[in-house]
Each structure stands twice: as C-alpha cells, then as structure tokens.
Protein backbone atom coordinates (compact mmCIF):
# COMPACT_ATOMS: atom_id res chain seq x y z
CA UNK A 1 12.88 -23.32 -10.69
CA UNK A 2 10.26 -22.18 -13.00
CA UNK A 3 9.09 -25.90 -13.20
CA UNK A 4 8.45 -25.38 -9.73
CA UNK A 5 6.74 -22.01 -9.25
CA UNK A 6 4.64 -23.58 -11.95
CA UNK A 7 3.36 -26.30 -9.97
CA UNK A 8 2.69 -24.24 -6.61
CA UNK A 9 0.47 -22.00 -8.88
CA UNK A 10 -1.39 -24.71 -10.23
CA UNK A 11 -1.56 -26.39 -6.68
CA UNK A 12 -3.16 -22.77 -5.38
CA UNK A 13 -5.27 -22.57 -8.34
CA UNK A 14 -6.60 -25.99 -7.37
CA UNK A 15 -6.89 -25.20 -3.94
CA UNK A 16 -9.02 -21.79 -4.49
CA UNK A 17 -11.70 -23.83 -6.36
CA UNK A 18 -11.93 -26.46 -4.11
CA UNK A 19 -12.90 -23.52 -1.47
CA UNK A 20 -14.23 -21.46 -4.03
CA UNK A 21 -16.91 -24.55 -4.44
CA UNK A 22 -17.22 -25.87 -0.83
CA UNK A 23 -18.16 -21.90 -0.03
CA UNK A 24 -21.00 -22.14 -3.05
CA UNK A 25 -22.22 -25.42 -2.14
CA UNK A 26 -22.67 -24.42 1.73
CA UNK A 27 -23.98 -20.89 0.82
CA UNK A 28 -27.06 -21.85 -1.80
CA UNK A 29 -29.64 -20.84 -0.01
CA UNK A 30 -31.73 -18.41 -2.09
CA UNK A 31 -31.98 -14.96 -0.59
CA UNK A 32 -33.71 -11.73 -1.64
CA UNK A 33 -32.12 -8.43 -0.58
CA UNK A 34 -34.94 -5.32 0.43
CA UNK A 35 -33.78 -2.16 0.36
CA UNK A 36 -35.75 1.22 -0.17
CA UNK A 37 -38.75 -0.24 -1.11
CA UNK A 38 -36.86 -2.25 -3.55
CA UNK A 39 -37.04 -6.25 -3.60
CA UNK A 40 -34.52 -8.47 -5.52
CA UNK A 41 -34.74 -11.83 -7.25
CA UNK A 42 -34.52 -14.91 -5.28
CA UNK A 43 -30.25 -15.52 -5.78
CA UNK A 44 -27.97 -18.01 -4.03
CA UNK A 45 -26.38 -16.34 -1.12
CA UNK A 46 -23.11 -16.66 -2.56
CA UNK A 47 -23.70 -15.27 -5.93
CA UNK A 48 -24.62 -11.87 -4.05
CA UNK A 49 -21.10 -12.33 -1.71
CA UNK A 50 -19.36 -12.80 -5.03
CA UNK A 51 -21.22 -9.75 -6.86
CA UNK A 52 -20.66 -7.64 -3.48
CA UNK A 53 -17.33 -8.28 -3.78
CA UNK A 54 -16.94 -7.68 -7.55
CA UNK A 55 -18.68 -4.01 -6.94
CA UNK A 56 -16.00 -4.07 -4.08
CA UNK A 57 -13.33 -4.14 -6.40
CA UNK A 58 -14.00 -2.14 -9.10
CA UNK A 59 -14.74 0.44 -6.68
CA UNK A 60 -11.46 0.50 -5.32
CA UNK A 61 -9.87 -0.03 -8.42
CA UNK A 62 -12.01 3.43 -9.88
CA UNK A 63 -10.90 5.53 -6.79
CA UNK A 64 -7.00 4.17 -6.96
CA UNK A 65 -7.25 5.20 -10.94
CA UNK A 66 -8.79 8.35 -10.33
CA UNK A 67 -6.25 9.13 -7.36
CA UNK A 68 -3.08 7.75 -9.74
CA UNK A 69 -4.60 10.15 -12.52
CA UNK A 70 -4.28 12.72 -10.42
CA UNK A 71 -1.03 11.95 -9.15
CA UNK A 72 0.31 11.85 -12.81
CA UNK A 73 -1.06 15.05 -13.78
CA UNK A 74 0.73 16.74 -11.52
CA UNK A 75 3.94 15.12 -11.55
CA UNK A 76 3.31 16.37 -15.49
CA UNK A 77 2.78 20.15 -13.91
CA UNK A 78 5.71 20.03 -12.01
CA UNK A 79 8.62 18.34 -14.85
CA UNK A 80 6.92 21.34 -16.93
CA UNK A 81 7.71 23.95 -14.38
CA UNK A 82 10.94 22.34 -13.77
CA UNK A 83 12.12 22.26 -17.51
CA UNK A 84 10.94 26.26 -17.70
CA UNK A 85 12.92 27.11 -14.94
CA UNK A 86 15.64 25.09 -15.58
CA UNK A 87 16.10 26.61 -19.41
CA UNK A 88 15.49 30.37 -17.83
CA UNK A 89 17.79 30.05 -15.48
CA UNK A 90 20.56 28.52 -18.41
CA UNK A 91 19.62 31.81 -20.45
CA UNK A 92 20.52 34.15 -17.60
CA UNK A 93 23.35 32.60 -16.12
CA UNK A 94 25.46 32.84 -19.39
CA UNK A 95 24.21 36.80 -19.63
CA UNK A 96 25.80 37.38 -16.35
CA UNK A 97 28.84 35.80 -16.80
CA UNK A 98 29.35 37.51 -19.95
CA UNK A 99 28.53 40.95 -18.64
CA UNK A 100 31.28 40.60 -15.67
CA UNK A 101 33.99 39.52 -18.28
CA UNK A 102 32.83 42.52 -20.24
CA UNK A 103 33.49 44.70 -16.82
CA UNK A 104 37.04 43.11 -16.43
C-alpha cells in the first residue's frame, strides 16, 4: 500500500511539471508592470504569476500565524485562570467542610 501511494505521488509530481512547464512555455512573453510612477524589469509573464503567488502565500501564511499566536496566547490566559481557580476553590472547600464538622 505504501508502494502504491508512492507511485501516485510521483505520478502527480510528474504531472505538476509537465503543467508547471506547458504554463511557462505559453506564458514567456516579457512584461513590465507600472505602478505609481514605478516601472519594472522586462520578466516573463509567468515568473511574475509565480512571484504573485509566492507573496500570496506567505501572506496568508503571516496572517494565519499571527491569528494562531493569538489564539494560543489566550488559550495560555485561560488554563492559567483555570488552574487559579481551580486550586482556590480546593483551599476553601476543605475549610468549610471542616468548620461544619467542627459545628456538629
């Protein structure tokens, strides 16, 4: 079974390159991007879809990390809060119980 996972893997791998350079070789047209007064170099068209999508990524990947940080932070807040109550509430429970077998 591994054998076989393997092999699809390698097939997909093989597959995504074979688009991967069909897309590069129908996309080399050089192209210059203007923005704000701003020219670029001369690039192939694809090298700027495949840079786009790099910044893409890492974006995303900086906001989900930032958002997870978060997350984790205060799921640290709360098991603190949780742990304080819980050991304040074990230290007056026994007080109580101890003060009505005192009243018996």
């Amino acid at each position: 079974m591994r054998k076989l996972v393997n092999v699809v893997l390698l097939i997909l791998a093989i597959l995504l390159f074979a688009i991967g350079f069909r897309f590069a070789a129908d996309n080399a047209a050089p192209l210059s991007i203007q923005w704000l007064g701003w020219s670029s170099p001369k690039l192939p068209t694809f090298l700027w879809l495949i840079v786009s999508m790099f910044v893409g990524f890492l974006l995303g990947y900086l906001g989900f990390w930032g958002k997870n940080l978060a997350l984790r932070l205060k799921l640290g807040q709360t098991r603190s809060e949780l742990k304080r109550r819980s050991t304040s509430q074990n230290r007056i429970v026994p007080t109580q119980s101890a003060q009505a077998k005192s009243a018996e």
